[in-house]
PDB file of N, CA and C in Angstrom:
ATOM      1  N   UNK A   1       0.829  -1.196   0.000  1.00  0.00           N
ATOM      2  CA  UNK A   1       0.000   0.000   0.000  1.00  0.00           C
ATOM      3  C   UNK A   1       0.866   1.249   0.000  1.00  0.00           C
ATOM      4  N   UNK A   2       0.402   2.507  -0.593  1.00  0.00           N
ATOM      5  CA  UNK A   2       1.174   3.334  -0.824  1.00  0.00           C
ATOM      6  C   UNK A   2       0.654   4.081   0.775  1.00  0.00           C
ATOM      7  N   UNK A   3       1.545   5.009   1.412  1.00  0.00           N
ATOM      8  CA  UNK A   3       1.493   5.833   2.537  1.00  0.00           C
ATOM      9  C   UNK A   3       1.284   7.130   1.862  1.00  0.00           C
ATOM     10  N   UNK A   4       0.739   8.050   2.477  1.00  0.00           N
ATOM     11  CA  UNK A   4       0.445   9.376   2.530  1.00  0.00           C
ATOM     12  C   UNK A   4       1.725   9.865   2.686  1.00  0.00           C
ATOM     13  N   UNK A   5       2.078  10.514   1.930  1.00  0.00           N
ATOM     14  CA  UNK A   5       3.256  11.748   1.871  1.00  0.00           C
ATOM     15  C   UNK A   5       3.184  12.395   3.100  1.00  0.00           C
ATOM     16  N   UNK A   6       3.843  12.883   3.807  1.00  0.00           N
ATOM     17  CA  UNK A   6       4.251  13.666   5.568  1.00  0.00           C
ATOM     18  C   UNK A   6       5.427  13.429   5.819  1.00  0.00           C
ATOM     19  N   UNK A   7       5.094  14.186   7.187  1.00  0.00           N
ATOM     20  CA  UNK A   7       6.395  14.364   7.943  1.00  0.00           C
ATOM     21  C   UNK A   7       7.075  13.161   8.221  1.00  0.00           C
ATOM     22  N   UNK A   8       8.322  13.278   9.073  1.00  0.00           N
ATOM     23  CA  UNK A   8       8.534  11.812   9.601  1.00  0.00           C
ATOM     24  C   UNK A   8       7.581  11.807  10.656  1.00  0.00           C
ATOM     25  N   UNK A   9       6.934  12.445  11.302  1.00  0.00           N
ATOM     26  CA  UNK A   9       6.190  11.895  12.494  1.00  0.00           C
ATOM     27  C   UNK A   9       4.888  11.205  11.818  1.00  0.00           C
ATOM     28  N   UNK A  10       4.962  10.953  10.631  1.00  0.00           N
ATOM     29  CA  UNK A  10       3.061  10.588  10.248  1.00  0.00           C
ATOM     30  C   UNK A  10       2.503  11.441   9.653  1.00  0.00           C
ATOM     31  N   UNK A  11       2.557  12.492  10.425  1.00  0.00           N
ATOM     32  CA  UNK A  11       1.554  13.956   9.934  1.00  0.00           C
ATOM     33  C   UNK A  11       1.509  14.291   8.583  1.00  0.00           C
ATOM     34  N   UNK A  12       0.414  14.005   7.887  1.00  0.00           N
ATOM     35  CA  UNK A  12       0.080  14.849   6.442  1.00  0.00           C
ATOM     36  C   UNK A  12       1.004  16.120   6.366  1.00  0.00           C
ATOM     37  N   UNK A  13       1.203  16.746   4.968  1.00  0.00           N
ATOM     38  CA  UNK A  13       1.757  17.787   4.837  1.00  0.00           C
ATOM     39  C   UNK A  13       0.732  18.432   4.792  1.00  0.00           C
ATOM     40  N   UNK A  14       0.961  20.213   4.897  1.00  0.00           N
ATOM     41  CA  UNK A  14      -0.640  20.748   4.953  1.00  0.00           C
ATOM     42  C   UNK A  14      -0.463  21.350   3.146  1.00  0.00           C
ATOM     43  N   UNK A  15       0.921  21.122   2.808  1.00  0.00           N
ATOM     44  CA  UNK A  15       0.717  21.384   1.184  1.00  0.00           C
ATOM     45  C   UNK A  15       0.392  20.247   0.238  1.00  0.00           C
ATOM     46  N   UNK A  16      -0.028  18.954   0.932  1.00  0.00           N
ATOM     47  CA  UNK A  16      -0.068  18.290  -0.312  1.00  0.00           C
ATOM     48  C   UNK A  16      -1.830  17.499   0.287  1.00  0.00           C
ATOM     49  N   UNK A  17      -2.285  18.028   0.987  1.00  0.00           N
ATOM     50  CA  UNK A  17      -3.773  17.804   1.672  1.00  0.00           C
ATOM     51  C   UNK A  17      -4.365  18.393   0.976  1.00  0.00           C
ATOM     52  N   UNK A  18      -5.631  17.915   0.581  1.00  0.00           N
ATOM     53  CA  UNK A  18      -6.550  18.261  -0.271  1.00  0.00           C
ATOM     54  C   UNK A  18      -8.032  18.630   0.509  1.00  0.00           C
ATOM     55  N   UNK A  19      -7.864  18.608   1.794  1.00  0.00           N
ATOM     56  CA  UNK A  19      -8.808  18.770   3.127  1.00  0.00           C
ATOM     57  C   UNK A  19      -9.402  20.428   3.010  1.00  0.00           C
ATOM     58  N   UNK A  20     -10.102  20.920   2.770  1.00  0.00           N
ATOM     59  CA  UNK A  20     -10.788  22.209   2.782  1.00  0.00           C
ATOM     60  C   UNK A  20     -10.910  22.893   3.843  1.00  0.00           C
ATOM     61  N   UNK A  21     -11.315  24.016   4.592  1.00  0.00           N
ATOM     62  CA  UNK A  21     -11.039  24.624   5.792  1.00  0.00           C
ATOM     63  C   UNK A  21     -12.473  24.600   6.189  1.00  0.00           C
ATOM     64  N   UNK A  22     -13.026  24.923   7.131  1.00  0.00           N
ATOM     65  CA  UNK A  22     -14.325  24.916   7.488  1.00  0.00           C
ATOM     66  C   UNK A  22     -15.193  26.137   6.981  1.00  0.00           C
ATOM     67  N   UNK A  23     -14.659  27.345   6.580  1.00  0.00           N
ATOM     68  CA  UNK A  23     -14.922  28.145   5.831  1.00  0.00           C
ATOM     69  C   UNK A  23     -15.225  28.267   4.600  1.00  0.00           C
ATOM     70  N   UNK A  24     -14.682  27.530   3.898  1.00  0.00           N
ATOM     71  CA  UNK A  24     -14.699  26.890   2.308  1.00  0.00           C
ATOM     72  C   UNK A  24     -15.849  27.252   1.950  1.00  0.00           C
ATOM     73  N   UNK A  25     -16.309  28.091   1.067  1.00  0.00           N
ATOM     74  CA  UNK A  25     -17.569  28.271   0.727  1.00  0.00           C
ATOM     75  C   UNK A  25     -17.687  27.943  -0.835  1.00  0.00           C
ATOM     76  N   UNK A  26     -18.286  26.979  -1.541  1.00  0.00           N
ATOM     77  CA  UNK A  26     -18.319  26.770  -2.793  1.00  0.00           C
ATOM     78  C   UNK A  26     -19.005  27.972  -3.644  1.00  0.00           C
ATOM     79  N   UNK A  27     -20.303  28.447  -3.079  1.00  0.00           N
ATOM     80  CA  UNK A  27     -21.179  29.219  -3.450  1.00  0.00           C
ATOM     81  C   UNK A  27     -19.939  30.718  -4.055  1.00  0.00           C
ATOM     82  N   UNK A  28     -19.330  31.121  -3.391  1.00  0.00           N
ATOM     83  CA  UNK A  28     -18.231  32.102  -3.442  1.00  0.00           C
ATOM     84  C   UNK A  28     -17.380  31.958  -4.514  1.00  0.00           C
ATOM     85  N   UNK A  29     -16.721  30.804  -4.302  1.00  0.00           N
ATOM     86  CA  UNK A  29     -15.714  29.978  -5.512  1.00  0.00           C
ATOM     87  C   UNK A  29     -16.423  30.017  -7.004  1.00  0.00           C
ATOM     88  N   UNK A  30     -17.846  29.571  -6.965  1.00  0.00           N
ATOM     89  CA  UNK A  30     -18.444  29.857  -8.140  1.00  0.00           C
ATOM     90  C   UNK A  30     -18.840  30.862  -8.491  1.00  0.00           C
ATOM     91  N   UNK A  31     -19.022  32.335  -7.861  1.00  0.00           N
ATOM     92  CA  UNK A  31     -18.879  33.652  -8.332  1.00  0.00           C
ATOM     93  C   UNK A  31     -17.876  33.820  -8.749  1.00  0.00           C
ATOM     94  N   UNK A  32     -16.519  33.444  -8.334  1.00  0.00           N
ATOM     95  CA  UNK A  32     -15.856  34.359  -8.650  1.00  0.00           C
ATOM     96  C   UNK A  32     -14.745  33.523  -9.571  1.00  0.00           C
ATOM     97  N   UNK A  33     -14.889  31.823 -10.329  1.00  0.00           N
ATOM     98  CA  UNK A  33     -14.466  31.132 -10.197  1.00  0.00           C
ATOM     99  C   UNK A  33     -15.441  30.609 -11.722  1.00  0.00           C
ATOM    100  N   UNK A  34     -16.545  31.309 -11.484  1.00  0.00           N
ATOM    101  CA  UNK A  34     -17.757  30.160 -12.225  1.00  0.00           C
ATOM    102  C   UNK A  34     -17.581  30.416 -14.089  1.00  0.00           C
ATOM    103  N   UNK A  35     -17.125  31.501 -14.108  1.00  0.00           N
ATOM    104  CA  UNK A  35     -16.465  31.953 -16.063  1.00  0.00           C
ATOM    105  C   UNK A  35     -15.825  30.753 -16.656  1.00  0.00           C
ATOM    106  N   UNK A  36     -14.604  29.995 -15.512  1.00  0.00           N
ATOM    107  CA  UNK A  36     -14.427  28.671 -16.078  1.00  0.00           C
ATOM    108  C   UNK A  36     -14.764  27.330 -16.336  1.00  0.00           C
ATOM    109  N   UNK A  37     -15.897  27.626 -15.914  1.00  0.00           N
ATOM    110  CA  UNK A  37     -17.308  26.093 -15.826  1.00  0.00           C
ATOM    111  C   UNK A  37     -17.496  26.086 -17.485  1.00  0.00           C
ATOM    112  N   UNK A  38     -17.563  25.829 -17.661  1.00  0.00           N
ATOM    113  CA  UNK A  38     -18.531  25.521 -19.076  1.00  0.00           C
ATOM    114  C   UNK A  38     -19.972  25.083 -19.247  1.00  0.00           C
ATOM    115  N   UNK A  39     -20.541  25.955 -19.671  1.00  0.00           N
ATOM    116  CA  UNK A  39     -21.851  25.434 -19.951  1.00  0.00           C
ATOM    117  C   UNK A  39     -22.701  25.565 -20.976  1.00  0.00           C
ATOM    118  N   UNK A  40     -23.853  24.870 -21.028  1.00  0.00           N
ATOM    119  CA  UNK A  40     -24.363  25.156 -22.523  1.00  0.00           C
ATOM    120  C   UNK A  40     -24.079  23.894 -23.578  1.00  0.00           C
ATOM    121  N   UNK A  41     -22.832  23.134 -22.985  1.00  0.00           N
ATOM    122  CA  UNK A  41     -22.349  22.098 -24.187  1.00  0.00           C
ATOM    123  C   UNK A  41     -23.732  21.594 -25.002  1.00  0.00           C
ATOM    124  N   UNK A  42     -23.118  20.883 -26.106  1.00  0.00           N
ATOM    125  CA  UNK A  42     -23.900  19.740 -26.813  1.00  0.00           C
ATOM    126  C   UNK A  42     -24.017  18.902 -26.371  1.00  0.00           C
ATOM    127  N   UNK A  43     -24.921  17.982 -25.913  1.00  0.00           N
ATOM    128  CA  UNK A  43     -24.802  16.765 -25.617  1.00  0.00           C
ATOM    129  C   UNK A  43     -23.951  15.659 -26.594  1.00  0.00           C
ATOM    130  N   UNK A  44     -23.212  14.698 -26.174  1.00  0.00           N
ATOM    131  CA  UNK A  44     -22.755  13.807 -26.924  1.00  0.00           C
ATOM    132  C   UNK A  44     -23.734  12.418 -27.208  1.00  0.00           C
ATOM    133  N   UNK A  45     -24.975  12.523 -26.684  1.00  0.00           N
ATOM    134  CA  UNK A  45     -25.575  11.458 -26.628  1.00  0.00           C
ATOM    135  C   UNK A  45     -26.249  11.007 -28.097  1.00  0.00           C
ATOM    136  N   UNK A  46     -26.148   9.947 -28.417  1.00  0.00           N
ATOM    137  CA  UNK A  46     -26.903   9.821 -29.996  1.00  0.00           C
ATOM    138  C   UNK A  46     -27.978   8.557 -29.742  1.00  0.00           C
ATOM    139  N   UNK A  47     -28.633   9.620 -28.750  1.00  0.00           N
ATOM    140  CA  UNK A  47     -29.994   8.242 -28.448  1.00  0.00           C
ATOM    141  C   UNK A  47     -31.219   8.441 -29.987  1.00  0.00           C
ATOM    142  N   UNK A  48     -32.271   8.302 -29.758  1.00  0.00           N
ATOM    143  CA  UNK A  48     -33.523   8.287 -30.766  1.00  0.00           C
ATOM    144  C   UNK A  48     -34.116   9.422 -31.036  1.00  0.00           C
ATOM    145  N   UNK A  49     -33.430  10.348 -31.688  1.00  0.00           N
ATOM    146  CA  UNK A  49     -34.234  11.746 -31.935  1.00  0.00           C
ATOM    147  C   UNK A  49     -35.079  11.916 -33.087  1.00  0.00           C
ATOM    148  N   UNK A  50     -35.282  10.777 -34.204  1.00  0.00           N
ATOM    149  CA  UNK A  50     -36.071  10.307 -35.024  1.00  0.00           C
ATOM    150  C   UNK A  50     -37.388   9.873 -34.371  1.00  0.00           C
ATOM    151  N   UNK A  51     -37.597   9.747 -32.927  1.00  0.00           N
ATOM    152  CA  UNK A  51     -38.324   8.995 -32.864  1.00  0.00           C
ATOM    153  C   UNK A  51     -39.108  10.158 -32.112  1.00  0.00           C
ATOM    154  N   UNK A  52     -38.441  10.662 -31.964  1.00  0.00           N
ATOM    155  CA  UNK A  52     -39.650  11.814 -30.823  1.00  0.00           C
ATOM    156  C   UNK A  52     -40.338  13.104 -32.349  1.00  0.00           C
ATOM    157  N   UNK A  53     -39.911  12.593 -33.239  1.00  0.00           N
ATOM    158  CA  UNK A  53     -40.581  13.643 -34.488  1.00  0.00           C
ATOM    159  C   UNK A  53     -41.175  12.596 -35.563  1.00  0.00           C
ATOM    160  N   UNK A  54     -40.914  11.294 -34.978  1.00  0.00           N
ATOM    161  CA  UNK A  54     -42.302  10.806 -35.573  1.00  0.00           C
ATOM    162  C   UNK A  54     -43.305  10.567 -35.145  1.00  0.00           C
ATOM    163  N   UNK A  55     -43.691  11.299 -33.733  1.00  0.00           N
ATOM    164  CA  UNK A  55     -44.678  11.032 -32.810  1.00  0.00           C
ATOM    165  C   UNK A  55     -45.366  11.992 -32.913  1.00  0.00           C
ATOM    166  N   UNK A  56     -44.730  13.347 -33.335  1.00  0.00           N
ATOM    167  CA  UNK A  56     -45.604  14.373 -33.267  1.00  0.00           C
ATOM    168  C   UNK A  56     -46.633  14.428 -34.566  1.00  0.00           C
ATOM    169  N   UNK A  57     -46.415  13.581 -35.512  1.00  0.00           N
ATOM    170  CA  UNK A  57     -46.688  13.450 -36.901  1.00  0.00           C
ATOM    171  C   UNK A  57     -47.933  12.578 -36.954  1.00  0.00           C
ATOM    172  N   UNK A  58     -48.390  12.132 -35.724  1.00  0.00           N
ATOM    173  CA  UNK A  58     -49.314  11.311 -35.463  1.00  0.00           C
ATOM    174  C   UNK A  58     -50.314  11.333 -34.348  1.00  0.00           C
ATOM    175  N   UNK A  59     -51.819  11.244 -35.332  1.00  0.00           N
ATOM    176  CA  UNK A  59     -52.855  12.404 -34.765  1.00  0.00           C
ATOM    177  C   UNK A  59     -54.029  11.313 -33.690  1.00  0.00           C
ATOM    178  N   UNK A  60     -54.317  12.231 -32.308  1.00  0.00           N
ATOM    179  CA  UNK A  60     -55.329  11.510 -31.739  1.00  0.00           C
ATOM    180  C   UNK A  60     -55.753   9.929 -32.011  1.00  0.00           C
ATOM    181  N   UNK A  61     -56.480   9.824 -32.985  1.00  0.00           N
ATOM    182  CA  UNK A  61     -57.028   8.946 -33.659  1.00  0.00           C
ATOM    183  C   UNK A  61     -56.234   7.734 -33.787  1.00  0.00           C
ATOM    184  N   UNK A  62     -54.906   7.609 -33.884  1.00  0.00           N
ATOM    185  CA  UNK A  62     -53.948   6.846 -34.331  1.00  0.00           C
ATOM    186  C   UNK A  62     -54.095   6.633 -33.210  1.00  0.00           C
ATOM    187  N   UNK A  63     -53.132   7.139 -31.588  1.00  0.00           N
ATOM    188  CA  UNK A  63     -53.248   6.466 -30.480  1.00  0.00           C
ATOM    189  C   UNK A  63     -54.522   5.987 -30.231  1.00  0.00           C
ATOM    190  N   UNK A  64     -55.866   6.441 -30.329  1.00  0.00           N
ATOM    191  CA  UNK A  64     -56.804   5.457 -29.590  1.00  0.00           C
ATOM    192  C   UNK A  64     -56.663   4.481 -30.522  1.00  0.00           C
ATOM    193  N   UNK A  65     -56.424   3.989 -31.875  1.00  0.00           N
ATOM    194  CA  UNK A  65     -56.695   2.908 -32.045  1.00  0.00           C
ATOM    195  C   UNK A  65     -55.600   2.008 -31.964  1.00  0.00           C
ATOM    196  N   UNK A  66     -54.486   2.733 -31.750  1.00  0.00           N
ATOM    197  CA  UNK A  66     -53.268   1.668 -30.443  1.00  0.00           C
ATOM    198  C   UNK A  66     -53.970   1.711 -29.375  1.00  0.00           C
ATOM    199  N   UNK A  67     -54.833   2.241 -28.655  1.00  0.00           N
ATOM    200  CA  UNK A  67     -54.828   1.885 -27.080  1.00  0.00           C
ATOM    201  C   UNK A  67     -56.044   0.806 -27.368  1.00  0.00           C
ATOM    202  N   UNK A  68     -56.703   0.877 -28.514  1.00  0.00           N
ATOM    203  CA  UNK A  68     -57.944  -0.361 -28.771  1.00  0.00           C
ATOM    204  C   UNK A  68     -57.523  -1.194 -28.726  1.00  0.00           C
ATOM    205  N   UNK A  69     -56.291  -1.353 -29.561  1.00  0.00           N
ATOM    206  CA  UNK A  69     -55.817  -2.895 -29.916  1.00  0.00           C
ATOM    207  C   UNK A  69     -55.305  -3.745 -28.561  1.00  0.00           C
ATOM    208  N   UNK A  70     -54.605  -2.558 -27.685  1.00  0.00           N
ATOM    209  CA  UNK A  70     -54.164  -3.484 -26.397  1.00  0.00           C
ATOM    210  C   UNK A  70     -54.439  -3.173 -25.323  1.00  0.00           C
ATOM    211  N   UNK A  71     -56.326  -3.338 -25.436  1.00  0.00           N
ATOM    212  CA  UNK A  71     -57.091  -3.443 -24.125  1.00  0.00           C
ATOM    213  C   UNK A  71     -57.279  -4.612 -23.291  1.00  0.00           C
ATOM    214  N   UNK A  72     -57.169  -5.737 -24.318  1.00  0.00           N
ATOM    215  CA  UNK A  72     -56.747  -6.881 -23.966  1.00  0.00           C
ATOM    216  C   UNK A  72     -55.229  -7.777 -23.057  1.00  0.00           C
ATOM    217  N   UNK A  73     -54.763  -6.555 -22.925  1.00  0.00           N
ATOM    218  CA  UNK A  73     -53.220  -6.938 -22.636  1.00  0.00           C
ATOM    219  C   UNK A  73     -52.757  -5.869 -21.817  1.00  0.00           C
ATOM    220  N   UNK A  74     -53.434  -5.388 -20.537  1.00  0.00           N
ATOM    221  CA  UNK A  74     -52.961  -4.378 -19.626  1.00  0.00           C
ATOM    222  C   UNK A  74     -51.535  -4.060 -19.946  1.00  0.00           C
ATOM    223  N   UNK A  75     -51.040  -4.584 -18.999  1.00  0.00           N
ATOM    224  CA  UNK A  75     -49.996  -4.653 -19.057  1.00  0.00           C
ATOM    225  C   UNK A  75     -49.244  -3.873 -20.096  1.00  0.00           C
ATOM    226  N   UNK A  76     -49.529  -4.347 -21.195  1.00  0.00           N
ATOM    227  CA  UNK A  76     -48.597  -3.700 -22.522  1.00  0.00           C
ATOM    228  C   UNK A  76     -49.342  -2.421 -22.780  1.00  0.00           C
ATOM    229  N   UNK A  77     -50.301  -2.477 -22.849  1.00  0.00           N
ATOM    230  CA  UNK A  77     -51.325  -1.033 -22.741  1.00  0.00           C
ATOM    231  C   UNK A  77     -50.387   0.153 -21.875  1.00  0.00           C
ATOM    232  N   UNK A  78     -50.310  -0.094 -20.433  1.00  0.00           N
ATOM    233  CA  UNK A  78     -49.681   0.455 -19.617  1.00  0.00           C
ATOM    234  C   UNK A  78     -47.999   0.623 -19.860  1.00  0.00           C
ATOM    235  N   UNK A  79     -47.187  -0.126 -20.456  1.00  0.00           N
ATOM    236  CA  UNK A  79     -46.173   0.168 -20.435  1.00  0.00           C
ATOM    237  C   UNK A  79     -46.435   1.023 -21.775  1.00  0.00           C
ATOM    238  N   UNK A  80     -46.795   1.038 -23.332  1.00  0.00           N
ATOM    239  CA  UNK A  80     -46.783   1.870 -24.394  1.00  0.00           C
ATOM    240  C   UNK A  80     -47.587   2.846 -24.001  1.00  0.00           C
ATOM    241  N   UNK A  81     -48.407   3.150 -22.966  1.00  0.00           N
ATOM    242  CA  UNK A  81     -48.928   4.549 -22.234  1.00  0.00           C
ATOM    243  C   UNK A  81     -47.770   5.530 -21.649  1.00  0.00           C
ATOM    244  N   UNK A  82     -47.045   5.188 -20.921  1.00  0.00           N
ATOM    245  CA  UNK A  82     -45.708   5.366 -20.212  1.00  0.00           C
ATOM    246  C   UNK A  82     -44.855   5.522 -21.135  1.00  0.00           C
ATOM    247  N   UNK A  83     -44.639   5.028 -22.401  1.00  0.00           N
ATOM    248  CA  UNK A  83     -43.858   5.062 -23.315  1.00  0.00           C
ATOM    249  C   UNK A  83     -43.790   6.546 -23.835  1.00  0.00           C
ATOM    250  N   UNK A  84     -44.973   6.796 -24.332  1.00  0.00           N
ATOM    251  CA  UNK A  84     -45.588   7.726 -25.210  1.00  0.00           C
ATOM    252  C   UNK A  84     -46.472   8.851 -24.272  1.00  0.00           C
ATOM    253  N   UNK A  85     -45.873   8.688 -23.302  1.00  0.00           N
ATOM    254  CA  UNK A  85     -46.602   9.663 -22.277  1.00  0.00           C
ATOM    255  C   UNK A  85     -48.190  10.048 -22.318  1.00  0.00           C
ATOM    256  N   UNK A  86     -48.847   8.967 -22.411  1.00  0.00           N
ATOM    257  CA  UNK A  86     -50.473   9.274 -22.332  1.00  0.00           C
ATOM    258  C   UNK A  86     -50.999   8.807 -21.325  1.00  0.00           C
TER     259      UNK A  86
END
């Protein structure tokens, strides 16, 4: 196992401690600190964005006669409800 860098007595160094003071206020740090955050990015995610604009393309009528077909089958009714947020 590797040991903590210190003195010879044991003792942590207080320059190589990463321990915060009880004062430490983050809220502060990010005023004055927060220009180097980045925000706004793009997401990198390449989930189904085809799929949420072929939903809008499809009127009332279409879902009830998906929710007709699987009145018989709770279950699946309920999960493609949840799906499609109805």
């Amino acid at each position: 196992m590797e040991k903590e860098k210190g003195n010879d007595d044991g003792i942590p160094d207080q320059e190589n401690s990463l321990d915060f003071s009880e004062h430490f206020n983050q809220l502060e740090l990010l005023e004055t600190h927060g220009h180097l955050i980045p925000t706004g990015t793009q997401s990198l995610w390449v989930g189904n964005s085809d799929e949420d604009e072929e939903q809008d393309d499809k009127n009332e009528e279409w879902y009830q006669l998906q929710e007709k077909k699987m009145e018989k089958d709770p279950s699946r009714l309920l999960l493609w409800a949840a799906e499609k947020n109805r």
